[in-house]
Protein backbone atom coordinates (compact mmCIF):
# COMPACT_ATOMS: atom_id res chain seq x y z
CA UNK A 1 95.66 125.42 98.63
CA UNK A 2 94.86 122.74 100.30
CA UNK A 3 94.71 119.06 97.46
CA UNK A 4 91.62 118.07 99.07
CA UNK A 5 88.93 117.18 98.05
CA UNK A 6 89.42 116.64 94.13
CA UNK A 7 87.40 119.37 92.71
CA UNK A 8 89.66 120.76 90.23
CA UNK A 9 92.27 119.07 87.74
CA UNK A 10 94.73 121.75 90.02
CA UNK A 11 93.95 119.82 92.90
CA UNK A 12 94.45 116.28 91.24
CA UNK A 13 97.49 117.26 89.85
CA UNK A 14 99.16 118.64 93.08
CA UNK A 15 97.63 115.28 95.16
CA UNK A 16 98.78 112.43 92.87
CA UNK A 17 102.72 114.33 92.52
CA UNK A 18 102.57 114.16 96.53
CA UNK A 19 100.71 110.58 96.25
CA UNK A 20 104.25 109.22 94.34
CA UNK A 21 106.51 110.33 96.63
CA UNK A 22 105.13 110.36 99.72
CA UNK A 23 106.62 106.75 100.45
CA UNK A 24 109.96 108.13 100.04
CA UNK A 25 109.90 111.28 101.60
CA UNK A 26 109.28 113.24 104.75
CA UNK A 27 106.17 115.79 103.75
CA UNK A 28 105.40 118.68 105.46
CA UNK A 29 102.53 120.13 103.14
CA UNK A 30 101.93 123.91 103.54
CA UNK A 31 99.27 126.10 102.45
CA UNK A 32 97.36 129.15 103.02
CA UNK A 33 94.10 128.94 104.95
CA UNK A 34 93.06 132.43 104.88
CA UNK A 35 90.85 133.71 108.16
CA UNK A 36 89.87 130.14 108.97
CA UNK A 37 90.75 126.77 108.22
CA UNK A 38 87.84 125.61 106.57
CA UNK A 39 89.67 123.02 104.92
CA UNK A 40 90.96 121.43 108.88
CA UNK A 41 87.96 118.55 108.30
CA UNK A 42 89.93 117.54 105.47
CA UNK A 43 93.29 116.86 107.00
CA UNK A 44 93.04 113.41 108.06
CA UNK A 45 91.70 112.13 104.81
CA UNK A 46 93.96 113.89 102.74
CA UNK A 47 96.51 112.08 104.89
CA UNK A 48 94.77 108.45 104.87
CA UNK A 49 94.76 109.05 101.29
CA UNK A 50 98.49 109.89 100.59
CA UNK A 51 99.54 107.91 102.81
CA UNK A 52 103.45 107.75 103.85
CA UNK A 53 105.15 110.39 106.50
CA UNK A 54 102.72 113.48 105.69
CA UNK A 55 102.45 116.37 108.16
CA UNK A 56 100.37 119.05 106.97
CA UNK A 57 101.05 123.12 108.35
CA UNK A 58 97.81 125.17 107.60
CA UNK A 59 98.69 128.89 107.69
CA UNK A 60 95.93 130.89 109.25
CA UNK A 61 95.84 134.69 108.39
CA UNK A 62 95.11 137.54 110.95
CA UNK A 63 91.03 138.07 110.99
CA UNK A 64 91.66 142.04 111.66
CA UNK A 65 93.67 142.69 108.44
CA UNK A 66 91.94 144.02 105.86
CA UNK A 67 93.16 145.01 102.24
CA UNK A 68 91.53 148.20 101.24
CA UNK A 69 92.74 148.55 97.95
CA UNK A 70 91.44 144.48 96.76
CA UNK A 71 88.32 144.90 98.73
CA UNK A 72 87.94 148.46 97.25
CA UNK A 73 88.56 146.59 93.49
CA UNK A 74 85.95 143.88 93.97
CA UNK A 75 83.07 145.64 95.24
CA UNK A 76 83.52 148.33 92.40
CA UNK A 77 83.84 145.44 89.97
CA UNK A 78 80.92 143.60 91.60
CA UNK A 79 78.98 146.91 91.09
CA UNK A 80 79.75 147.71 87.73
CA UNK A 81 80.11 143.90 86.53
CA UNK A 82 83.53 145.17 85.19
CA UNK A 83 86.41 142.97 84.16
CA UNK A 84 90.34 143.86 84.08
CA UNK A 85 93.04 142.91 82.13
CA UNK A 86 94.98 143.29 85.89
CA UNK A 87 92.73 141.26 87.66
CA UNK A 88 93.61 138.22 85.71
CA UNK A 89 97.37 138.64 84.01
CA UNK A 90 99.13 140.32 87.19
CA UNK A 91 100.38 137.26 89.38
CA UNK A 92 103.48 138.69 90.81
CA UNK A 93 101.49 139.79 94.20
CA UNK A 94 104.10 139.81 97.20
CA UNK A 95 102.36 137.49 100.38
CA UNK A 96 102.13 138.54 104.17
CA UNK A 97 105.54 138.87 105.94
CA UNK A 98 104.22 136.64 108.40
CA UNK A 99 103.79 133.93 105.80
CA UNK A 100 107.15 134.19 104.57
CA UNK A 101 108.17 133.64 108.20
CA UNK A 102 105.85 130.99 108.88
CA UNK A 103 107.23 129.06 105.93
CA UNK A 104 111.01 129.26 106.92
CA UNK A 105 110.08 128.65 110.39
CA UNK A 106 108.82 125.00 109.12
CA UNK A 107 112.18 124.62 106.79
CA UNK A 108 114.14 125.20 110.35
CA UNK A 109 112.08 123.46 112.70
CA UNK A 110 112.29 120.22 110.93
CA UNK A 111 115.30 120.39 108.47
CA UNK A 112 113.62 120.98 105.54
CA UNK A 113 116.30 119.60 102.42
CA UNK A 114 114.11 120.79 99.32
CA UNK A 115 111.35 123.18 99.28
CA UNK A 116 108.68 122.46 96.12
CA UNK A 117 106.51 125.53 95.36
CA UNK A 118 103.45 125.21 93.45
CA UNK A 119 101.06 127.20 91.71
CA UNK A 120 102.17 130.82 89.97
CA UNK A 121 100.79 133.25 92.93
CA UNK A 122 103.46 131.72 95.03
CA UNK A 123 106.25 131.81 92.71
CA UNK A 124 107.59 134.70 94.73
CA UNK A 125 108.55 132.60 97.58
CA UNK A 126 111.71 131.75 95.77
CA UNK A 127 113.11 135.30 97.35
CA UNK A 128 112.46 134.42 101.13
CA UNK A 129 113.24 130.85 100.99
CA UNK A 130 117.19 130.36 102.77
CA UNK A 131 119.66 129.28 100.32
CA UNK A 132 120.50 126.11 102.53
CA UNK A 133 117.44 124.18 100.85
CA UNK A 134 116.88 123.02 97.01
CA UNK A 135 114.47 125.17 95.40
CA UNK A 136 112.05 123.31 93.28
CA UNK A 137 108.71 125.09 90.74
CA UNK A 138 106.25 122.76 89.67
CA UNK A 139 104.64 125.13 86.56
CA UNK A 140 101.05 124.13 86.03
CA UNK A 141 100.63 126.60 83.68
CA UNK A 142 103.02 128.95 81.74
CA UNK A 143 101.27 132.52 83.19
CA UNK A 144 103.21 134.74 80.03
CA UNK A 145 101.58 131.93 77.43
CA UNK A 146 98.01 132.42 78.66
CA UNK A 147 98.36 136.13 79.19
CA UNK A 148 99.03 136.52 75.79
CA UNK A 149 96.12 134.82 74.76
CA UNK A 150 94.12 137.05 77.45
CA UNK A 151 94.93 140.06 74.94
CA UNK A 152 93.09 138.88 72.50
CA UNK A 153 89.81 138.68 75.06
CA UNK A 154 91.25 142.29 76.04
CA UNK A 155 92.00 143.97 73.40
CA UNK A 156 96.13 144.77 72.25
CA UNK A 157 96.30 148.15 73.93
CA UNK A 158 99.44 149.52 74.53
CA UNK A 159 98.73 149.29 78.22
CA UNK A 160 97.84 146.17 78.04
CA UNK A 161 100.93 144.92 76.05
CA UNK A 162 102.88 146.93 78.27
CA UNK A 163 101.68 144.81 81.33
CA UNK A 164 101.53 141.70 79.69
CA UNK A 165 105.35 142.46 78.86
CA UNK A 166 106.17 143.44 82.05
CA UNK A 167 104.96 139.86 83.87
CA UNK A 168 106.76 137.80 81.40
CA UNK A 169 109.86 139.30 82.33
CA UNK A 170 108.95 138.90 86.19
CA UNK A 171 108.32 135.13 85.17
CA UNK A 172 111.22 134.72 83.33
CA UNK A 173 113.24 135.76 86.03
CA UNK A 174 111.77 134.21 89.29
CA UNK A 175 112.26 131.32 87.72
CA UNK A 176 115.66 131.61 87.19
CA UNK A 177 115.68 131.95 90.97
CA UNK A 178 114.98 128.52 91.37
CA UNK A 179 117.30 125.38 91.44
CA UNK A 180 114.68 123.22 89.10
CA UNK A 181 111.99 124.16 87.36
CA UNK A 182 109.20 121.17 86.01
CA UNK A 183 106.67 121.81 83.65
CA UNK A 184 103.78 119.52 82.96
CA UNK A 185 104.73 118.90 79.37
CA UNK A 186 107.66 118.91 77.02
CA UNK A 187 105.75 121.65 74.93
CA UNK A 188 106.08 124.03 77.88
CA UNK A 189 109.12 122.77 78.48
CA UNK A 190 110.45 124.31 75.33
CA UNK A 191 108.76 127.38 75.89
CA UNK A 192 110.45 128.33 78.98
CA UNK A 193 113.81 127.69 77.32
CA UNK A 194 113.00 129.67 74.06
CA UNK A 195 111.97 132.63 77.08
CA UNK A 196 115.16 132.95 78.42
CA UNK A 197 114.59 130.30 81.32
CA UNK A 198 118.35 129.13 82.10
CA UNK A 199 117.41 126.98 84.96
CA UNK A 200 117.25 123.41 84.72
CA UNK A 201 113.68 122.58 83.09
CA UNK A 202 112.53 119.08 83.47
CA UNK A 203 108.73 118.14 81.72
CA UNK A 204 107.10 115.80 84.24
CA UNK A 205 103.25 114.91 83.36
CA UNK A 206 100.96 114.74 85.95
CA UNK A 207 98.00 111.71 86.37
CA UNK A 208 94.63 111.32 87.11
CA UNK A 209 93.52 110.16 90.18
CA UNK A 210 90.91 107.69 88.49
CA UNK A 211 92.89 104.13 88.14
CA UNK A 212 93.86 102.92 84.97
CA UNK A 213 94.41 98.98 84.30
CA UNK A 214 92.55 96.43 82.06
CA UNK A 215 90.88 97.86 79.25
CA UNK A 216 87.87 99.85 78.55
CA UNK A 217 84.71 100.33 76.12
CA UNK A 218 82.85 103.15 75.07
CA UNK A 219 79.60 103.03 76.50
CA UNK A 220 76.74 104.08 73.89
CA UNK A 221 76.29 107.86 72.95
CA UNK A 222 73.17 109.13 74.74
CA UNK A 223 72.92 112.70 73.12
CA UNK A 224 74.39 113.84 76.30
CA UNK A 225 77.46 116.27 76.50
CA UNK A 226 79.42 117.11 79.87
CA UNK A 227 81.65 120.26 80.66
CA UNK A 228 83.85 119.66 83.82
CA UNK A 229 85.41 122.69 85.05
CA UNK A 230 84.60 125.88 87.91
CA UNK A 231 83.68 129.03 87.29
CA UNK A 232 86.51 130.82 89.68
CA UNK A 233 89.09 129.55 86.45
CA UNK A 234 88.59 132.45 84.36
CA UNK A 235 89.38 130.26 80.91
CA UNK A 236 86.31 128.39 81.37
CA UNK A 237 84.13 130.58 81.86
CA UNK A 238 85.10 132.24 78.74
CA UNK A 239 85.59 129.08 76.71
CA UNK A 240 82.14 127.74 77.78
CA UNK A 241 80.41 130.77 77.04
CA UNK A 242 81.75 130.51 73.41
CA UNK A 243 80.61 127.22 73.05
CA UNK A 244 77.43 127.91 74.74
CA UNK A 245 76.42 131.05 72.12
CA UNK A 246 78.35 129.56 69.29
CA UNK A 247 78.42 125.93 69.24
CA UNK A 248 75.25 124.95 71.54
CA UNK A 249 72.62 126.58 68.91
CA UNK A 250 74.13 124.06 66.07
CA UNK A 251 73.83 121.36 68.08
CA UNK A 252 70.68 121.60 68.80
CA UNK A 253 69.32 122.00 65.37
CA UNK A 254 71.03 118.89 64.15
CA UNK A 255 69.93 116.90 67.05
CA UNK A 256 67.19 118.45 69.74
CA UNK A 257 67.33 115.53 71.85
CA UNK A 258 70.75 116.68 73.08
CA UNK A 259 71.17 117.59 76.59
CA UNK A 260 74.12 119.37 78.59
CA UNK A 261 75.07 119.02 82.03
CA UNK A 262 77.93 121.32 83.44
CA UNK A 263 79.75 119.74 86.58
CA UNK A 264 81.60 122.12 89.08
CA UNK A 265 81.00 125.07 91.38
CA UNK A 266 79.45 127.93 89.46
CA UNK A 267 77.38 130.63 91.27
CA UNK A 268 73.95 130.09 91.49
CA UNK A 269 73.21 133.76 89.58
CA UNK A 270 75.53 132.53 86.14
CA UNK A 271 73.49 128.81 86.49
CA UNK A 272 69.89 130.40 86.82
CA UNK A 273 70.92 133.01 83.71
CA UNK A 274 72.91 130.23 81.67
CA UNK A 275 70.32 127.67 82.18
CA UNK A 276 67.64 130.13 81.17
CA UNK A 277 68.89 131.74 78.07
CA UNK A 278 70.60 127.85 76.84
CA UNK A 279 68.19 125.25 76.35
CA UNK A 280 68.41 121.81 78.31
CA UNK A 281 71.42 123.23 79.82
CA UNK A 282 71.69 121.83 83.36
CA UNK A 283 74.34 122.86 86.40
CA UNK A 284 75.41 119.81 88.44
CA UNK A 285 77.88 121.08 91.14
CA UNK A 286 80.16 119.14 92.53
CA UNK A 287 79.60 115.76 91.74
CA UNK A 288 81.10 112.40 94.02
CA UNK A 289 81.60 110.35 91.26
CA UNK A 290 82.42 111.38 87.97
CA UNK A 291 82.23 108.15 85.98
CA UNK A 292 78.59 107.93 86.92
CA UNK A 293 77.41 111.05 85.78
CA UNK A 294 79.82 110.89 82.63
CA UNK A 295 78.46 107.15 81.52
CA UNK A 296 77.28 107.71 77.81
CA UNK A 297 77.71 111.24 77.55
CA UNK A 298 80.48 113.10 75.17
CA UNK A 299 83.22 115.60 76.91
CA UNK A 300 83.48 119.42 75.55
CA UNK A 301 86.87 121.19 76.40
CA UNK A 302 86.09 124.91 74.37
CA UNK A 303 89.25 126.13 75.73
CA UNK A 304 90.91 129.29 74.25
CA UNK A 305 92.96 130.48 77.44
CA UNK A 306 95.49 128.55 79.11
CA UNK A 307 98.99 126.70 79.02
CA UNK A 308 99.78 123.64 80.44
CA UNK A 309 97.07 120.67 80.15
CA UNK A 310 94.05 120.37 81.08
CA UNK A 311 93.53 117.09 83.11
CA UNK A 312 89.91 116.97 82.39
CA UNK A 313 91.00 115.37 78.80
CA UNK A 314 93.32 113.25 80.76
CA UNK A 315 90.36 111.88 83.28
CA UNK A 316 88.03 111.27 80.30
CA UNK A 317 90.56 109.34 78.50
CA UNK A 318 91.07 107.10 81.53
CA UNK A 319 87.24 106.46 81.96
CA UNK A 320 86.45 105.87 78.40
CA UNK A 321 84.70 109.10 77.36
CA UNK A 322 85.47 110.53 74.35
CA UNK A 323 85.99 113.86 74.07
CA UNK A 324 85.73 117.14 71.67
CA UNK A 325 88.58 119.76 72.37
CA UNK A 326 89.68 122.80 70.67
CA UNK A 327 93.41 123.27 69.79
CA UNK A 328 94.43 125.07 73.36
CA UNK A 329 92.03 122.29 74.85
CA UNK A 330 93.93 119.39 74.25
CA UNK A 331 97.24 121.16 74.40
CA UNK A 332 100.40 119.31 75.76
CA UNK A 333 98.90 115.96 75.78
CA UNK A 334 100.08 114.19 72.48
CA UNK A 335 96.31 113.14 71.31
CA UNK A 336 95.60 113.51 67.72
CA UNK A 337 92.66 114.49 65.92
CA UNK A 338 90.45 112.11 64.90
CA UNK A 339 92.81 108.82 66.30
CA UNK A 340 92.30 109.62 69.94
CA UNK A 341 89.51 112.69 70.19
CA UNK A 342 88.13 115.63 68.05
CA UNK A 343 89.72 118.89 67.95
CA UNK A 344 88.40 121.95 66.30
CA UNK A 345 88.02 125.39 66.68
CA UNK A 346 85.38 127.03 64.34
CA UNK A 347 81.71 126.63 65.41
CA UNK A 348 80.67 124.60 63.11
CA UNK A 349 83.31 121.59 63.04
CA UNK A 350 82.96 121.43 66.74
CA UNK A 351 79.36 120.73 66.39
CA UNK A 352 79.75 118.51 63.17
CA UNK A 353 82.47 116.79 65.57
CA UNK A 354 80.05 116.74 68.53
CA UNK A 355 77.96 114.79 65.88
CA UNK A 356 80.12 112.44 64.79
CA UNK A 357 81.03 111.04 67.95
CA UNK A 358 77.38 109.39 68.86
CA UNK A 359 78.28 107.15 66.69
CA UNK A 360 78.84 103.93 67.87
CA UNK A 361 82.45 102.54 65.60
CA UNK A 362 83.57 106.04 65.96
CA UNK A 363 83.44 105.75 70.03
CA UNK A 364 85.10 102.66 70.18
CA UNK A 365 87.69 103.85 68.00
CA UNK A 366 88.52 106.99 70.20
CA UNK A 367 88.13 105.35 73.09
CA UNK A 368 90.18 102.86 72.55
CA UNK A 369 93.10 104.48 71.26
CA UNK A 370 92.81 106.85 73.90
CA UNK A 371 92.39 104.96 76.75
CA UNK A 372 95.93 102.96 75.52
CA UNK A 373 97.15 106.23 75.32
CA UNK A 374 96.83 107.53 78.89
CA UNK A 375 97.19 103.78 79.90
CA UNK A 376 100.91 103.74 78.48
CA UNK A 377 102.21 107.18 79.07
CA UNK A 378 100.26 108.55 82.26
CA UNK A 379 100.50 105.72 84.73
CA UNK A 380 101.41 106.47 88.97
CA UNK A 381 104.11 104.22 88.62
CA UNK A 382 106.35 106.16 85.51
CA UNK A 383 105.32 110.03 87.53
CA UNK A 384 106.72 108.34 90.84
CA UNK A 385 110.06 107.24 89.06
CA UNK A 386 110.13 110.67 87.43
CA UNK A 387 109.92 112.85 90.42
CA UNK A 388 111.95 110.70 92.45
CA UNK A 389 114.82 111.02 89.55
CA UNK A 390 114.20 114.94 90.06
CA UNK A 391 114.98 115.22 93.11
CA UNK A 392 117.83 112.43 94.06
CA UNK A 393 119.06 115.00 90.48
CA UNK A 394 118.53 117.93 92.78
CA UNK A 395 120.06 116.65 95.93
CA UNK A 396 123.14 114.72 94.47
């Protein structure tokens, strides 16, 4: 995909890694376009904003292909409003020949010396790419970790072990394929290892795009809560659905004044049913300025599905907006409960939680200790060193 605009903590993270090294390095930024390059109006800020020698290599697909067999899938599903345990744990999905060629045509053309692949649907690359080049994964998020924690939504079905088994191993083993592997903490770090991963792991955070310097206060709690996040990311849609039937309804008889805006792209059918059946539950979109329509208000992170971190926590930390995250939530970023945010995961505490941090000492404290916190460890200057040390490693 293509890091621009930053809509999604997947497209901040993939921006700011190219944002440090694109002073030191020739990048030629590739990504799939589909049938049309919508995202061509884009280009030129996305280089303005990186900055550096940045060349960027959209890869349009043919307009007269047409996959039966998906399209088949996702009118049926569409139809029958019926959900998969394939549609969402299966990753290994082989890409066009022609983008495999496109690719190594761009690695030849202009000398290409390391190749980093992003993102788990394109961790198959690592069996076209030409041995000549470094091979380089950037894991967002352990797919094997969050699969397993699919099952539960799923149900532990022999089937359904049986496939969740059988893309582990896949993982496992692509990324053996590769020369490095970096992982966006040093709690997935371990994980790979303890898998069976016998590359070369290296835990490298990733930043926020929102500047961090000076200090910050909490402004005062206005009863407001915020939930930043699409609805095309499976994990949230679940996660804020629990909170939503489970956690919303205690909220609200503690404290009716509460309100709840949800910021992202969610289709306009779940926003008209969602804000119908929840109470002073609103759907913002896709807002230009997140500090604005943050100010005051208390994030909710009712994550149950995932790996890696979610850099939602790390963008309220940096603006001074305390947050309330369950135990997946706020995994991978070394906050602690009660120093530097809530975490919970029963109904109840989250709301008591949600509670507790309108009040005014309380949001200073968290805050505070937070905002030192992402000030310290999560700075542009410390991720540039880091990559750079990756791969002058990976080079020699």
């Amino acid at each position: 995909m293509l890091p621009w605009p930053l809509s999604s903590g997947g497209h901040q993270g993939i921006f700011n890694s190219l944002k440090a090294v694109s002073q030191f390095c020739d990048i030629h930024l590739v990504y799939y376009a589909g049938q049309k390059d919508t995202a061509a109006c884009y280009h030129d800020e996305l280089k303005k904003q990186l900055g550096g020698n940045v060349t960027i290599h959209p890869y349009v697909d043919n307009p007269m292909k047409w996959d039966r067999s998906v399209a088949f899938r996702k009118i049926a599903n569409k139809i029958f409003k019926r959900m998969d345990l394939f549609d969402y744990i299966l990753f290994t999905k082989l890409h066009d020949n022609a983008y495999y060629d496109f690719v190594n045509s761009i690695i030849e053309q202009y000398n290409i010396d390391l190749v980093q692949v992003e993102m788990a649907e394109c961790m198959d690359f690592v069996l076209t790419l030409p041995t000549s080049v470094k091979r380089l994964f950037v894991h967002h998020e352990i797919r094997y970790v969050r699969n397993e924690r699919f099952l539960d939504q799923f149900g532990r079905s022999l089937r359904n072990v049986a496939l969740y088994e059988q893309e582990k191993i896949k993982e496992t083993a692509l990324l053996n394929r590769y020369d490095t592997v970096i992982t966006v903490s040093e709690k997935d770090k371990e994980l790979l290892i303890e898998s069976g991963v016998t590359t070369p792991v290296h835990a490298s955070f990733l930043v926020v795009n929102t500047p961090v310097s000076g200090t910050v206060a909490s402004a005062p709690g206005s009863h407001h809560l915020v939930y930043v996040g699409p609805e095309a990311h499976y994990p949230n849609k679940v996660g804020l659905e629990w909170f939503l039937d489970k956690v919303w309804p205690l909220v609200k008889e503690k404290d009716g004044c509460f309100t709840m805006d949800i910021i992202g792209n969610w289709s306009k059918n779940t926003a008209k049913e969602w804000a119908k059946r929840y109470p002073d539950v609103h759907f913002m979109g896709f807002v230009d300025d997140l500090a604005i329509a943050m100010q005051g208000a208390t994030m909710v992170v009712p994550i149950f599905v995932g790996s890696g971190i979610r850099m939602k926590i790390l963008e309220a930390m940096s603006l001074g907006i305390p947050f309330v995250s369950t135990t997946v939530g706020a995994e991978g970023i070394p906050v602690q409960n009660g120093i530097h945010g809530f975490i919970s995961d029963s109904p109840e505490d989250f709301a008591n939680q949600v509670m507790n941090a309108e009040n005014a000492d309380v949001r200073e404290r968290l805050v505070r200790n937070a905002y030192d916190l992402v000030k310290n460890k999560y700075s542009h200057e410390v991720l540039t060193k880091d990559r750079i040390f990756v791969y002058k490693t990976l080079l020699g």
